[in-house]
Protein backbone atom coordinates (compact mmCIF):
# COMPACT_ATOMS: atom_id res chain seq x y z
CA UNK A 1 -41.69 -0.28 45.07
CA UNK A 2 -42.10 2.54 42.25
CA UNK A 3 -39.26 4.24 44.22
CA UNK A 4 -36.57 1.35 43.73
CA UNK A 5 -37.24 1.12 40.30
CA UNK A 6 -36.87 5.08 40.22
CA UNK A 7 -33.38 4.89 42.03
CA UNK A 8 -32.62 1.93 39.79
CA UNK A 9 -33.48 3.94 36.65
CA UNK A 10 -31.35 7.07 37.83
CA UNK A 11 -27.91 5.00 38.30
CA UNK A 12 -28.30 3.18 35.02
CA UNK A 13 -28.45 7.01 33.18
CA UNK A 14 -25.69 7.71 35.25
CA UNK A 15 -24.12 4.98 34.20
CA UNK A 16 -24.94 5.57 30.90
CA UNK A 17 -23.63 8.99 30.64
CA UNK A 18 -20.50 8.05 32.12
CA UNK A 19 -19.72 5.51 29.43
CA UNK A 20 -20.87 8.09 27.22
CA UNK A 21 -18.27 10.42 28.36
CA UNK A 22 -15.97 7.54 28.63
CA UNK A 23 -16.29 6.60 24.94
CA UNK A 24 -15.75 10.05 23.21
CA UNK A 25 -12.64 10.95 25.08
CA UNK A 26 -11.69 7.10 24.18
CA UNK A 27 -12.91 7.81 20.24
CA UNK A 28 -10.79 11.29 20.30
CA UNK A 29 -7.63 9.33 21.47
CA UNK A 30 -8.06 6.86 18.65
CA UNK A 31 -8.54 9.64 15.92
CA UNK A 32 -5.14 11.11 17.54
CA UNK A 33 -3.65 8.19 16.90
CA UNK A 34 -4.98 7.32 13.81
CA UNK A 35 -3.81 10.48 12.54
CA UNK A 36 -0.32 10.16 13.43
CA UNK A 37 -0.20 6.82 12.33
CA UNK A 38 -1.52 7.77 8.77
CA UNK A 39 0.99 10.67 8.68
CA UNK A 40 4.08 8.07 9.71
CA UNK A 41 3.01 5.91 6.87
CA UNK A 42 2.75 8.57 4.66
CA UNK A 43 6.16 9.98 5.27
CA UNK A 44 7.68 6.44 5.32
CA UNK A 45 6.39 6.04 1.40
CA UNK A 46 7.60 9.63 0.61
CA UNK A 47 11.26 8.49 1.91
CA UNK A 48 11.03 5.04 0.10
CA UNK A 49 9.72 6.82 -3.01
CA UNK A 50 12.50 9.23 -2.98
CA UNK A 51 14.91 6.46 -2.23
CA UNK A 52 14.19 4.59 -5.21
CA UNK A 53 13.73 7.79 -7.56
CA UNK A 54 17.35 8.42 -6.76
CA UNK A 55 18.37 4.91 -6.99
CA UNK A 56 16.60 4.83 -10.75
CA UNK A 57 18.17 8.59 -11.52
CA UNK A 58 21.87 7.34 -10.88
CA UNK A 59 21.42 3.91 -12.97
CA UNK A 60 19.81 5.55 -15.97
CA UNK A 61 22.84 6.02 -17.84
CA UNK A 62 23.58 1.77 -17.34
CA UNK A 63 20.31 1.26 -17.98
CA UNK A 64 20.04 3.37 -21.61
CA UNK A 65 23.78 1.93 -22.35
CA UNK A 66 21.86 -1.64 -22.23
CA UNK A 67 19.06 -0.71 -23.95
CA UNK A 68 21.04 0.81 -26.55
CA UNK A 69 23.13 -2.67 -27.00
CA UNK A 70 20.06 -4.30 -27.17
CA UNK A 71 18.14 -2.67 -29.89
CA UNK A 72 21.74 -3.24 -31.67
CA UNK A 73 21.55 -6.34 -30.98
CA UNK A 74 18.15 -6.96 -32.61
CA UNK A 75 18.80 -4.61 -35.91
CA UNK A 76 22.02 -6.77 -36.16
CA UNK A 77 20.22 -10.21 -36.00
CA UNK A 78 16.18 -9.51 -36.51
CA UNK A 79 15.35 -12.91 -36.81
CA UNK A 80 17.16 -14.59 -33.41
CA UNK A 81 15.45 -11.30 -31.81
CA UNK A 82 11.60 -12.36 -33.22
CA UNK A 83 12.72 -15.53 -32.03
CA UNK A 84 13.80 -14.61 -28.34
CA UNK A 85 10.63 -12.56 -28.63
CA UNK A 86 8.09 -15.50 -29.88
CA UNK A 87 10.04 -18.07 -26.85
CA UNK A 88 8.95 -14.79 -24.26
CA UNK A 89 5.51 -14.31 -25.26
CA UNK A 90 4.82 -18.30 -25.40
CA UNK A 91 6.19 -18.50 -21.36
CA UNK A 92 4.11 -15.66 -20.62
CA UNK A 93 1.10 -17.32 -22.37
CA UNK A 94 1.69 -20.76 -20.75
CA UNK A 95 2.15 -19.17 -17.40
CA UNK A 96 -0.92 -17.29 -17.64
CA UNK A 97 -2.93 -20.41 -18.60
CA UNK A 98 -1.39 -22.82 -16.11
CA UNK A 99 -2.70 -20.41 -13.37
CA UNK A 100 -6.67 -21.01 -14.42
């Protein structure tokens, strides 16, 4: 009887070892992966990043043109421009408060 359980003992650390084996080749291919997965994300932010940087660099001059008629705009009329300003900061406020 004590030499069953001996046998039975001997194929269950086989066993064992096996998935052992089994389970580090199986954690290195996941690192791989993992890895190049991390590094295809990476370099899909870098190209949207540079994407939009160039985007922003060749509407800069529309964009200061704008903000120049703007602030025109306001010295030319300061108090419709305190009152665009007061209407903006009371949406923001009532938006802010709706959401609680």
């Amino acid at each position: 009887m004590a030499s069953f359980s001996t046998l039975s003992d001997i194929d269950l650390e086989k066993q064992v070892a096996a998935l052992s084996r089994e389970l580090a080749a199986l954690r290195k291919a996941v690192s791989k992966r993992g890895g190049a997965y991390y590094e295809d994300g990476r370099d899909a932010a870098l190209d949207t990043y540079s994407d939009l940087a160039g985007r922003l660099r060749d509407a800069m001059p529309a964009i200061r043109k704008q903000g120049r008629v703007i602030e025109k705009s306001a010295r030319d009329h300061p108090a419709a421009a305190a009152a665009v300003g007061l209407v903006v900061l009371g949406l923001v406020a009532s938006l802010l408060f709706s959401r609680r």
